[in-house]
N, C-alpha and C. Protein backbone atom coordinates (compact mmCIF):
# COMPACT_ATOMS: atom_id res chain seq x y z
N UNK A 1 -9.46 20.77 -10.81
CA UNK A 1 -8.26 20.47 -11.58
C UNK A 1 -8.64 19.51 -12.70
N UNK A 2 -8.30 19.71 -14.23
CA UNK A 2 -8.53 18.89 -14.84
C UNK A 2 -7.91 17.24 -14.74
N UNK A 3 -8.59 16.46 -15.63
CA UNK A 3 -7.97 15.25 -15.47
C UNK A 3 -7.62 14.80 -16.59
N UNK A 4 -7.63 15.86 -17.39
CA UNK A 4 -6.67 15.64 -19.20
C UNK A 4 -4.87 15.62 -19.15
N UNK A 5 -4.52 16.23 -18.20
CA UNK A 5 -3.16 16.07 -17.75
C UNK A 5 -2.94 14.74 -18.74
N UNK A 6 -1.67 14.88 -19.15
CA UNK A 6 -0.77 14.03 -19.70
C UNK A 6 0.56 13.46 -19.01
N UNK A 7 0.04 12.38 -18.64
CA UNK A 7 1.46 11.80 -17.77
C UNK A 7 2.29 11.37 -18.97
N UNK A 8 3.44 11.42 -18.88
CA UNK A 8 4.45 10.39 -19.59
C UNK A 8 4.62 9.29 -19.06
N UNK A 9 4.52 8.23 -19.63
CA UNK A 9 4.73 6.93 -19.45
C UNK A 9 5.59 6.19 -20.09
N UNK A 10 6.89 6.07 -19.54
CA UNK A 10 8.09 5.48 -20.26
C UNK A 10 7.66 3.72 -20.87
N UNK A 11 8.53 3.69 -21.51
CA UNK A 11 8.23 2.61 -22.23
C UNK A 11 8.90 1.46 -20.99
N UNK A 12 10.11 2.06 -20.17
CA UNK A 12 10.36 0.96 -19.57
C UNK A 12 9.34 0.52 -18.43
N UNK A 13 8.33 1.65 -17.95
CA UNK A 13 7.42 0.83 -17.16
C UNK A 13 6.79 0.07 -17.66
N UNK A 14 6.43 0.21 -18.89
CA UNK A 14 5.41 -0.65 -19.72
C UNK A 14 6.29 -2.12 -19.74
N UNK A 15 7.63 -1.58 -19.89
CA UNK A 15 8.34 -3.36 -19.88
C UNK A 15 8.16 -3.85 -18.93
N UNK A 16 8.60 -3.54 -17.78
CA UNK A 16 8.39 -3.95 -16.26
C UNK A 16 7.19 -4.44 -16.09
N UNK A 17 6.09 -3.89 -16.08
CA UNK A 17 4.68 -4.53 -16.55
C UNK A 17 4.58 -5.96 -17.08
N UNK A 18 4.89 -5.44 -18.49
CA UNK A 18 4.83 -7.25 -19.04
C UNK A 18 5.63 -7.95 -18.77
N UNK A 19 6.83 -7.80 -18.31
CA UNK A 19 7.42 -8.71 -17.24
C UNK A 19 7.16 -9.16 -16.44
N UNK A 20 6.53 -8.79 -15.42
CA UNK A 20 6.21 -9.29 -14.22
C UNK A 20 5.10 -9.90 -14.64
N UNK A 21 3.79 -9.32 -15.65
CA UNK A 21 3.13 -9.92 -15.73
C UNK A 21 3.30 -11.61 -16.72
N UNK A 22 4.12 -11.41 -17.46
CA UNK A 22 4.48 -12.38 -18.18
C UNK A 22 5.09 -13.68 -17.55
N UNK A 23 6.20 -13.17 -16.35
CA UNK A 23 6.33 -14.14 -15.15
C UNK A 23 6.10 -14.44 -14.28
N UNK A 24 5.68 -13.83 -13.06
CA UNK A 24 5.07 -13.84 -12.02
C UNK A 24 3.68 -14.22 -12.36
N UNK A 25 3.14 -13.27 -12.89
CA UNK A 25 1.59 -12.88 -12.94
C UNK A 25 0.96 -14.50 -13.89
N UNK A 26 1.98 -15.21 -14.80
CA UNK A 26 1.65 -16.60 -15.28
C UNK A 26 1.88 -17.57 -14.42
N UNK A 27 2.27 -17.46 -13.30
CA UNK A 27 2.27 -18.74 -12.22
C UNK A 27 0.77 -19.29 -12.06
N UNK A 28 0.39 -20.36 -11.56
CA UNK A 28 -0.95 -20.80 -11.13
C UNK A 28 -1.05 -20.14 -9.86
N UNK A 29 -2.09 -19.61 -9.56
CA UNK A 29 -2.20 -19.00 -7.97
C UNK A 29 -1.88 -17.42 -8.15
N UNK A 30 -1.25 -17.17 -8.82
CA UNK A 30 -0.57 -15.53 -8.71
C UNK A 30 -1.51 -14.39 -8.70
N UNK A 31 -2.20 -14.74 -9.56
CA UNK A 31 -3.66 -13.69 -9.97
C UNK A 31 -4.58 -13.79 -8.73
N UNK A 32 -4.89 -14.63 -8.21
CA UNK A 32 -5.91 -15.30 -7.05
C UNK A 32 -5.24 -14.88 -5.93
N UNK A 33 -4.48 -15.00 -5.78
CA UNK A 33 -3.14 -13.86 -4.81
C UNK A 33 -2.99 -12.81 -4.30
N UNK A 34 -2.45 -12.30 -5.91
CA UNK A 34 -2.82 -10.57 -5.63
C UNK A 34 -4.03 -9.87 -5.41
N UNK A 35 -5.35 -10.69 -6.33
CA UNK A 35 -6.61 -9.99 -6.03
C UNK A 35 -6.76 -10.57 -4.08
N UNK A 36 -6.60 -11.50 -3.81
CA UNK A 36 -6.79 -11.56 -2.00
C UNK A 36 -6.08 -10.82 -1.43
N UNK A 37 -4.77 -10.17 -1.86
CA UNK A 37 -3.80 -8.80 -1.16
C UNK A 37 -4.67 -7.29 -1.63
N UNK A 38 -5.30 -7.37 -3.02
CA UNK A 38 -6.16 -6.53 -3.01
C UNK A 38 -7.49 -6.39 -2.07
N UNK A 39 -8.21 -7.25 -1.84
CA UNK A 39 -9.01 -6.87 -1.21
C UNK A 39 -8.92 -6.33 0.37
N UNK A 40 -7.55 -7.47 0.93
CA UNK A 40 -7.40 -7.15 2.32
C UNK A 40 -6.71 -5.76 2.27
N UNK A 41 -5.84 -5.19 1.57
CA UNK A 41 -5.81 -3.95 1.43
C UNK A 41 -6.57 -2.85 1.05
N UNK A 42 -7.83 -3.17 0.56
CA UNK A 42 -8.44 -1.85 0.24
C UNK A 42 -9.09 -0.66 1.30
N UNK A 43 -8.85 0.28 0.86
CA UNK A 43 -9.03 1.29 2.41
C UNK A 43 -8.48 1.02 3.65
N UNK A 44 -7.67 0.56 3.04
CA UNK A 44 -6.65 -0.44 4.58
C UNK A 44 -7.31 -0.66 5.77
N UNK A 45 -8.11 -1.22 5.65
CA UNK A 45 -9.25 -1.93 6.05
C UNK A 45 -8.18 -2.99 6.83
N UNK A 46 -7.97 -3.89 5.86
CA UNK A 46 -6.86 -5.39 6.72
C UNK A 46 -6.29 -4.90 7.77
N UNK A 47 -5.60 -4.05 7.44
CA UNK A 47 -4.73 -3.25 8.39
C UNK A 47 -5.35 -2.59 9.39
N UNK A 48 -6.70 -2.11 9.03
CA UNK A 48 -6.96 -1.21 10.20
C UNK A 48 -7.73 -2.30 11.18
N UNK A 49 -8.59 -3.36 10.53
CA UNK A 49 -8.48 -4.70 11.62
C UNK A 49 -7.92 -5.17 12.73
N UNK A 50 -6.55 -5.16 12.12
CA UNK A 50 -5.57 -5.93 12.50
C UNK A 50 -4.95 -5.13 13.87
N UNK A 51 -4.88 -4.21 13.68
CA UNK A 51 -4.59 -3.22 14.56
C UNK A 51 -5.60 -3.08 15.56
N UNK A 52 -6.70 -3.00 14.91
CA UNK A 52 -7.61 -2.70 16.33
C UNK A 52 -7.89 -3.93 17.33
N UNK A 53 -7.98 -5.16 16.41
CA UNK A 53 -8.07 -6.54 17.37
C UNK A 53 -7.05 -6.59 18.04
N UNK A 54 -5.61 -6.04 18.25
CA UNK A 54 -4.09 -6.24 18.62
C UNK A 54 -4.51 -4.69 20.16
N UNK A 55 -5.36 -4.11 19.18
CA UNK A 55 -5.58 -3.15 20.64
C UNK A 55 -6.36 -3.24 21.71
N UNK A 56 -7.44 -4.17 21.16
CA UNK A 56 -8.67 -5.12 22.27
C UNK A 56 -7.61 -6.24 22.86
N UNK A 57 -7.02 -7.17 22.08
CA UNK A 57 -6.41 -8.37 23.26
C UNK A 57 -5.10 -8.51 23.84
N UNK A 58 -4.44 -7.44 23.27
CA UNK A 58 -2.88 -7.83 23.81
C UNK A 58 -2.74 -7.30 25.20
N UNK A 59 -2.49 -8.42 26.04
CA UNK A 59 -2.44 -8.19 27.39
C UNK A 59 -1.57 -6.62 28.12
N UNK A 60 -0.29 -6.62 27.52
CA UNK A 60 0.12 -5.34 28.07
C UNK A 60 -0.49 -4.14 27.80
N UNK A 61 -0.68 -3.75 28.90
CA UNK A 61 -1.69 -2.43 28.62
C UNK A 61 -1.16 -1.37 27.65
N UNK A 62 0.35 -1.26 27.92
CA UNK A 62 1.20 -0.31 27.51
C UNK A 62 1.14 -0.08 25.76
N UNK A 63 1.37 -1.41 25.41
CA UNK A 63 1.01 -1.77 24.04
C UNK A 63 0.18 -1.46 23.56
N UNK A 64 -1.31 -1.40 24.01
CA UNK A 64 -2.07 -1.22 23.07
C UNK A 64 -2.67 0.17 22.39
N UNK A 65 -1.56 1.10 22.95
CA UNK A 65 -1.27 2.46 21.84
C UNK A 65 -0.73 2.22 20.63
N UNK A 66 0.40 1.17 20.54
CA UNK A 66 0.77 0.85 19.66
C UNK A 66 0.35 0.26 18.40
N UNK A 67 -0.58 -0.51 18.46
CA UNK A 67 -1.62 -1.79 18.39
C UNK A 67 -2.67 -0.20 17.47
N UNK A 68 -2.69 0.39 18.40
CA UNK A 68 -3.85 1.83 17.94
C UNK A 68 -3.15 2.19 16.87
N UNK A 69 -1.75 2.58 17.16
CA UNK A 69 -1.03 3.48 16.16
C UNK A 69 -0.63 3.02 14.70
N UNK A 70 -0.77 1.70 14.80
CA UNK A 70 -0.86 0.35 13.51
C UNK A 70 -2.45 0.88 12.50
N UNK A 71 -3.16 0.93 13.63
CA UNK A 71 -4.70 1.20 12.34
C UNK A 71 -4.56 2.41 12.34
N UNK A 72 -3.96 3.50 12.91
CA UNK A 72 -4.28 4.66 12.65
C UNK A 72 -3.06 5.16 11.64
N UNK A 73 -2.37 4.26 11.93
CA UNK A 73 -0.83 4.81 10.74
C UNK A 73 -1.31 4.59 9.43
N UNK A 74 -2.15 3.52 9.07
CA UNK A 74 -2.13 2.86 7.96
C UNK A 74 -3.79 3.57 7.46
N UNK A 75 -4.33 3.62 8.29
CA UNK A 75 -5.72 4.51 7.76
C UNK A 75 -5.40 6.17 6.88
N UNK A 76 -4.55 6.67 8.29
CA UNK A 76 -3.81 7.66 7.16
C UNK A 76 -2.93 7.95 6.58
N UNK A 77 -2.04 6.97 6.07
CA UNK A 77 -1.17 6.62 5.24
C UNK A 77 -2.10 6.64 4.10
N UNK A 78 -3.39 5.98 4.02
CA UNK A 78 -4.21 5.83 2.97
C UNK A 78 -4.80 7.24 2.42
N UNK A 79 -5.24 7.72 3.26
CA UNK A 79 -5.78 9.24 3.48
C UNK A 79 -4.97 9.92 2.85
N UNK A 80 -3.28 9.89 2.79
CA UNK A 80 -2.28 10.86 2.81
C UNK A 80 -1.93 10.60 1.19
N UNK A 81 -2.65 9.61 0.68
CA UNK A 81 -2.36 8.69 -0.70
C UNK A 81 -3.68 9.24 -1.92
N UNK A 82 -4.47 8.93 -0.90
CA UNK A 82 -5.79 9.50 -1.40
C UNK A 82 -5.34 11.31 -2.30
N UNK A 83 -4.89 12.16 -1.13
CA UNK A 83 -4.71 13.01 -1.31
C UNK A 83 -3.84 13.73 -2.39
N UNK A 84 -2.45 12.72 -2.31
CA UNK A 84 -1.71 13.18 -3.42
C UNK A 84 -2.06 12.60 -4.88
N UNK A 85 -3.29 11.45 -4.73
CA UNK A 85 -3.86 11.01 -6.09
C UNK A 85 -4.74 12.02 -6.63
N UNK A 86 -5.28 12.96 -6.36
CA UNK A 86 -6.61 13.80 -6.52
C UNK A 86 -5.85 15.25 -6.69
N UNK A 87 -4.50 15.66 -6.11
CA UNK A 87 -3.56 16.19 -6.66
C UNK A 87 -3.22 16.10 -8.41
N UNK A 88 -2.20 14.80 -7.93
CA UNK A 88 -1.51 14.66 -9.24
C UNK A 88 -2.13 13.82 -10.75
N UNK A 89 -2.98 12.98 -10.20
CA UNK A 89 -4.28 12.99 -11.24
C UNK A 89 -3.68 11.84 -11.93
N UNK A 90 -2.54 11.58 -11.96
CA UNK A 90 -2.10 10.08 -12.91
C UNK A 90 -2.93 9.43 -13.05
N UNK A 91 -3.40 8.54 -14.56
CA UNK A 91 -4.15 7.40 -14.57
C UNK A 91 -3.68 5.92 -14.73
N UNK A 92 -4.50 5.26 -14.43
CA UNK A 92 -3.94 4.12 -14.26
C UNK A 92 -3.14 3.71 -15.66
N UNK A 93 -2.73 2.53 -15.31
CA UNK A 93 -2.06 1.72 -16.78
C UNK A 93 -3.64 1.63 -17.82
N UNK A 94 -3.09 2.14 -19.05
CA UNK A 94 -4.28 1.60 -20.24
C UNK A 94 -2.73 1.78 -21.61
N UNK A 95 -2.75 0.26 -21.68
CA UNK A 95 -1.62 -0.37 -22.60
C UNK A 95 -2.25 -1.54 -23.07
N UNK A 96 -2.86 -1.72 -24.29
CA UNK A 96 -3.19 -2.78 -24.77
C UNK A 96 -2.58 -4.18 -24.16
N UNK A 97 -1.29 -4.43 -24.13
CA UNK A 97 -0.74 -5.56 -23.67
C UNK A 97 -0.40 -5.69 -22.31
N UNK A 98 -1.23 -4.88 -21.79
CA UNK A 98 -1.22 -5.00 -19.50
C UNK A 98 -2.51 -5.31 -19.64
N UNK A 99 -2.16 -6.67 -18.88
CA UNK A 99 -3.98 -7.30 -18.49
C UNK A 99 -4.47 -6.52 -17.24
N UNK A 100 -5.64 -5.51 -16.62
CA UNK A 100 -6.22 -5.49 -15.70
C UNK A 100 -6.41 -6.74 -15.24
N UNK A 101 -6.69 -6.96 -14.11
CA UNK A 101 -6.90 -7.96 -13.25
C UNK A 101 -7.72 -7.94 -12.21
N UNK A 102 -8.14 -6.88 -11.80
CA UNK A 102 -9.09 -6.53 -10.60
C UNK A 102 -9.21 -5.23 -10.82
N UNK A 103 -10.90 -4.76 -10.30
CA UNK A 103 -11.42 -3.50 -10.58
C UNK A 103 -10.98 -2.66 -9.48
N UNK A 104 -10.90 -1.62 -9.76
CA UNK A 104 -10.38 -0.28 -8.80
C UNK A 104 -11.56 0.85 -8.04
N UNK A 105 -11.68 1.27 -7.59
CA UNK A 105 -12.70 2.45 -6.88
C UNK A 105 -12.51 3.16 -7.54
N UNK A 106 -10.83 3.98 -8.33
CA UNK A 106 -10.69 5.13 -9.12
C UNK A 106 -9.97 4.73 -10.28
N UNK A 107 -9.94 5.61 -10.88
CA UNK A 107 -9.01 5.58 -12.20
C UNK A 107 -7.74 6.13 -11.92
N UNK A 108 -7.18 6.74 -10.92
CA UNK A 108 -6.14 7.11 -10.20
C UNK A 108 -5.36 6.58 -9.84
N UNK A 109 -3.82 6.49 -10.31
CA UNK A 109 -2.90 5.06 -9.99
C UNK A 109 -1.44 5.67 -9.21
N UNK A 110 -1.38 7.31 -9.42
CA UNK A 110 0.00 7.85 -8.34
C UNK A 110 -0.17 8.49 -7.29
N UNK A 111 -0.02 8.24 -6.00
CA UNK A 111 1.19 6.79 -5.72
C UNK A 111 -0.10 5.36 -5.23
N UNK A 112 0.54 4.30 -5.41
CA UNK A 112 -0.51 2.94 -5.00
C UNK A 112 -0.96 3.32 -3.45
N UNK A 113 -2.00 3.01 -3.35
CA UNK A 113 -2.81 3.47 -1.86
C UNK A 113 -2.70 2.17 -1.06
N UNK A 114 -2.45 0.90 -1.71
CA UNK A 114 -2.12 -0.45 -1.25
C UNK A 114 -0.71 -0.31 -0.96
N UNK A 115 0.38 -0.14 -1.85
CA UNK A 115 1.52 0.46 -0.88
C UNK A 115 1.95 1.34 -0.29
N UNK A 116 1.21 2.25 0.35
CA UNK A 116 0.71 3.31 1.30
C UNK A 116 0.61 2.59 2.40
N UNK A 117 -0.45 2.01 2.16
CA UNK A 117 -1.31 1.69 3.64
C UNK A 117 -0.73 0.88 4.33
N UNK A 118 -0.01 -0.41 3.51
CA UNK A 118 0.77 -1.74 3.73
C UNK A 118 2.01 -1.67 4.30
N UNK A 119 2.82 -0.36 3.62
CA UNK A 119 4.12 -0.31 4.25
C UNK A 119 4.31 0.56 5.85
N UNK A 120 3.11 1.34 5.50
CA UNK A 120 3.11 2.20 6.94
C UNK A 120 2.60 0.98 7.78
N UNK A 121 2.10 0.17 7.99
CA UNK A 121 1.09 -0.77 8.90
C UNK A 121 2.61 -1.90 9.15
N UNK A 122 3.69 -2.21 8.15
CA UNK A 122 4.21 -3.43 8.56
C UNK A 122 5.51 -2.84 8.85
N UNK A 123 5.79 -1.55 8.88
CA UNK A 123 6.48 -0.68 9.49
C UNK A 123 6.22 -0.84 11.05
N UNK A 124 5.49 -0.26 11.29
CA UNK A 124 4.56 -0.13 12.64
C UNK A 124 4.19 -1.66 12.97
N UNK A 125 3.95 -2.33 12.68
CA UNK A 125 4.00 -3.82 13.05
C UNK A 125 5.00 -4.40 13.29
N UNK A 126 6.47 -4.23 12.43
CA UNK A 126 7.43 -4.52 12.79
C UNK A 126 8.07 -3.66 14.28
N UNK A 127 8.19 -2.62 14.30
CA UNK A 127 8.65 -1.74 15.34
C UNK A 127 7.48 -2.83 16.54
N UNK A 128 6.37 -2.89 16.58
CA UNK A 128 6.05 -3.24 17.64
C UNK A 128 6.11 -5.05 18.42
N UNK A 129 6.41 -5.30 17.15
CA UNK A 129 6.39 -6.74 17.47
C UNK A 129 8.14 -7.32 17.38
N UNK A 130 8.87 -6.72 16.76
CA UNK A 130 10.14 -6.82 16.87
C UNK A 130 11.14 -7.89 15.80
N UNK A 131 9.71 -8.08 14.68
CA UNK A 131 9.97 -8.92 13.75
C UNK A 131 9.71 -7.89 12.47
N UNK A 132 10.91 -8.59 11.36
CA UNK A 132 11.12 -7.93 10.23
C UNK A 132 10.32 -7.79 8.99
N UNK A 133 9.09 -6.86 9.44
CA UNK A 133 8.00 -7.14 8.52
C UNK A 133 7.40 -7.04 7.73
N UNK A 134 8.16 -5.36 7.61
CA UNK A 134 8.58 -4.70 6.19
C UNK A 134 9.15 -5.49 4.98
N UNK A 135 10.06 -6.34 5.21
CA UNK A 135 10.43 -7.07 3.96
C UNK A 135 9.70 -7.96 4.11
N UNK A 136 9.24 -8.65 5.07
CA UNK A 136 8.35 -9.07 4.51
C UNK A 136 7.12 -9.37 3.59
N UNK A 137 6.39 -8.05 4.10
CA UNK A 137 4.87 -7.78 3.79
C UNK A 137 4.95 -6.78 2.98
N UNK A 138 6.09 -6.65 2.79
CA UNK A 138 5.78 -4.85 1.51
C UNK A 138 6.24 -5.74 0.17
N UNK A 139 7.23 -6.15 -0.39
CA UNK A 139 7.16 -6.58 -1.30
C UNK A 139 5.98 -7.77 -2.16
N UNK A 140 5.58 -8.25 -1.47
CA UNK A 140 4.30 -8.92 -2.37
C UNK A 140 3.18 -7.89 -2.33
N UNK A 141 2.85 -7.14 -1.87
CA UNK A 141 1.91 -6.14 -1.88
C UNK A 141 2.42 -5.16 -3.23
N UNK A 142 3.48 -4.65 -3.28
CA UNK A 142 3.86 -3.62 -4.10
C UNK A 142 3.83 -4.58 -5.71
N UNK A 143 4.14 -6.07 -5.59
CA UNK A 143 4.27 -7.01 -6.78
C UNK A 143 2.82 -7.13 -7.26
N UNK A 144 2.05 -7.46 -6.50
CA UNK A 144 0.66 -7.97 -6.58
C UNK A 144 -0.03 -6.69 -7.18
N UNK A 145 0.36 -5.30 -7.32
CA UNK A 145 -0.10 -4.67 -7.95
C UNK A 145 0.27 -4.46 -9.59
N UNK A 146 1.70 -5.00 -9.82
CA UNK A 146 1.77 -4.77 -11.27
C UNK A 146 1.41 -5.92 -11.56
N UNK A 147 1.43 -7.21 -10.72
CA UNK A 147 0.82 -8.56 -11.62
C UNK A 147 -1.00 -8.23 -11.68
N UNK A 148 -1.36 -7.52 -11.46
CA UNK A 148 -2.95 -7.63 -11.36
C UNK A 148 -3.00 -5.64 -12.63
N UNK A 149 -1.59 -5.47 -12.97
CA UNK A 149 -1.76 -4.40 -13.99
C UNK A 149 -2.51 -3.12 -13.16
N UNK A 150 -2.84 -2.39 -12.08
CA UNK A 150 -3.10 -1.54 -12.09
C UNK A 150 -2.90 -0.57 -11.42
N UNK A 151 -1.15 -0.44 -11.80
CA UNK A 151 -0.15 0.67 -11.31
C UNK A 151 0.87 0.84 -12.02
N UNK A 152 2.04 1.23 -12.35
CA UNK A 152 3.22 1.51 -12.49
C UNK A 152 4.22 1.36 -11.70
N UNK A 153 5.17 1.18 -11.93
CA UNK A 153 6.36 0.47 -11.34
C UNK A 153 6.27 1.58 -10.33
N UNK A 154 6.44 3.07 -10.57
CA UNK A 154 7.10 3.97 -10.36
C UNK A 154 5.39 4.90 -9.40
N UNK A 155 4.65 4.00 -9.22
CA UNK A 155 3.53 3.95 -7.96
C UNK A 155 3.74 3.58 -7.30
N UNK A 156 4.16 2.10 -7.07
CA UNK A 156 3.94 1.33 -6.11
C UNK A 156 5.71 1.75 -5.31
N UNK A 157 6.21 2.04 -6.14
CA UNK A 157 7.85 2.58 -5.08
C UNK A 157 7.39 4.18 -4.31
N UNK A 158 6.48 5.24 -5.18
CA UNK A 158 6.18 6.27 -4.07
C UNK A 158 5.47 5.74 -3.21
N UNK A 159 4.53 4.80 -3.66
CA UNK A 159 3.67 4.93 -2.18
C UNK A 159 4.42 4.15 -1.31
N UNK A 160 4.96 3.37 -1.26
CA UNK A 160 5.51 2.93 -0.26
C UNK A 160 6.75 3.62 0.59
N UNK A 161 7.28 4.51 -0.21
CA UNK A 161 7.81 5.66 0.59
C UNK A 161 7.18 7.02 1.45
N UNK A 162 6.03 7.18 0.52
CA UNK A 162 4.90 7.75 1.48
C UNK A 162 4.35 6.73 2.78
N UNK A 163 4.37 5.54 2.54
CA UNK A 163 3.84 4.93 3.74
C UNK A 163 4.83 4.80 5.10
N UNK A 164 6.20 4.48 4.16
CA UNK A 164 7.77 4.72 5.41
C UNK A 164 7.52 5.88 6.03
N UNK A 165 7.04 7.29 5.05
CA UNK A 165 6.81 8.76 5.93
C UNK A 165 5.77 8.73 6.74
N UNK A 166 4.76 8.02 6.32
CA UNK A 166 3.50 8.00 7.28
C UNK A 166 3.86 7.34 8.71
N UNK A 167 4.44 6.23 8.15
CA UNK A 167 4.66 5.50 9.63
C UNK A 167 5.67 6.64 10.74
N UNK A 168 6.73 6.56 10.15
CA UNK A 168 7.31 7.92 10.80
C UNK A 168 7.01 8.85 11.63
N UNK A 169 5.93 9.27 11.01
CA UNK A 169 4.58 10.40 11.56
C UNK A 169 4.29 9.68 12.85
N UNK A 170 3.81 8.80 12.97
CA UNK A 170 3.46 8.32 13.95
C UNK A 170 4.56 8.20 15.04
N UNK A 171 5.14 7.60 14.43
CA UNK A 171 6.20 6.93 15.58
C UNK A 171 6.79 8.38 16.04
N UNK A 172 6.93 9.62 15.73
CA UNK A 172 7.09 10.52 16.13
C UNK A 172 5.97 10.73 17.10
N UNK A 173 4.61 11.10 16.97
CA UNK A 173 3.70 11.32 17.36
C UNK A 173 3.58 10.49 19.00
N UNK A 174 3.74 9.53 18.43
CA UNK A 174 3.75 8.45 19.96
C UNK A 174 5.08 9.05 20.74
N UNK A 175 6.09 9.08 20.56
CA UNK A 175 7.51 9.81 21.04
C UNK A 175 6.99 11.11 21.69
N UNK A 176 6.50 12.11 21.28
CA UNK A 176 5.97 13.36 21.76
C UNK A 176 5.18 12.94 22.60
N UNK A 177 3.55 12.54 22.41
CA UNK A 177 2.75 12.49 23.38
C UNK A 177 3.29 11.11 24.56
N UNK A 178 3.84 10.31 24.13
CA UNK A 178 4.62 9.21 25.46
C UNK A 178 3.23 8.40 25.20
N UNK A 179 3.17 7.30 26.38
CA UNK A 179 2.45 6.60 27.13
C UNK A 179 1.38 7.59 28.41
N UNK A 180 0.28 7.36 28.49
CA UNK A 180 -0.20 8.01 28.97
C UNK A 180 -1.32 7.01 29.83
């Protein structure tokens, strides 16, 4: 598939951009921030950590499918992101007045693979731990990508609806096969 495709790129993402970057992204700390949400997100790696140490120590046995289903939601949540990027071929932001901020693996920016991976994982983190963690943990993840410039507004909202579907997946998946 070529990669000459022509996305349209509204001017209002480009505003949204220098907005956020103009306010958020000028705080002291903000940049240093998002690149540390970048790294613990990449290949959802953080996530798939996090999950697997939660499946080695948490005492109830029962749990630690769950604990499984956290790194495995969010591994292919990433996978499922991967896929529709290599599809639809979008490139990242290149707008003279959007600062990059941290380097990428691809030039591929629809949908964000950081809000993929992040929202399926604090989805599934929340369901298992019983705390609200989605609002928590999804919004600075989905921010930290337009303050560090290398997405679109209108990335970081699919992927994180791909990651709500991913988690889904699972939590279905666990429902069918039970405890075992």
């Amino acid at each position: 598939m070529s990669s000459s495709r022509e996305w349209p790129t509204t001017e209002a993402e480009i505003q949204v951009l220098q907005a956020v970057q103009a306010t958020v992204g000028s705080r002291p700390g903000a940049i240093a921030a998002a690149r540390g949400l970048s790294h613990f997100g990449e290949h959802a790696l953080g996530w798939a950590v996090i999950g697997g140490v939660g499946a080695l120590v948490d005492r109830p046995r029962r749990r630690r499918r769950r604990w499984a289903g956290v790194a495995v939601g969010a591994v292919g949540a990433h996978a499922a992101s991967i896929v529709v990027k290599r599809v639809v071929r979008r490139p990242r932001p290149v707008d003279p007045t959007i600062r990059v901020n941290v380097s990428t693996p691809s030039r591929l920016s629809f949908p964000s693979s950081h809000a993929t991976s992040t929202t399926a994982a604090a989805v599934l983190l929340g369901r298992l731990t019983g705390l609200p963690l989605p609002a928590v943990l999804v919004p600075p993840m989905l921010l930290s990508r337009l303050v560090l410039g290398v997405h679109y507004p209108t990335d970081v909202l699919a992927g994180a609806a791909l990651g709500a579907a991913s988690a889904a997946a699972v939590v279905r998946a666990e429902k069918k096969f039970g405890e075992r």
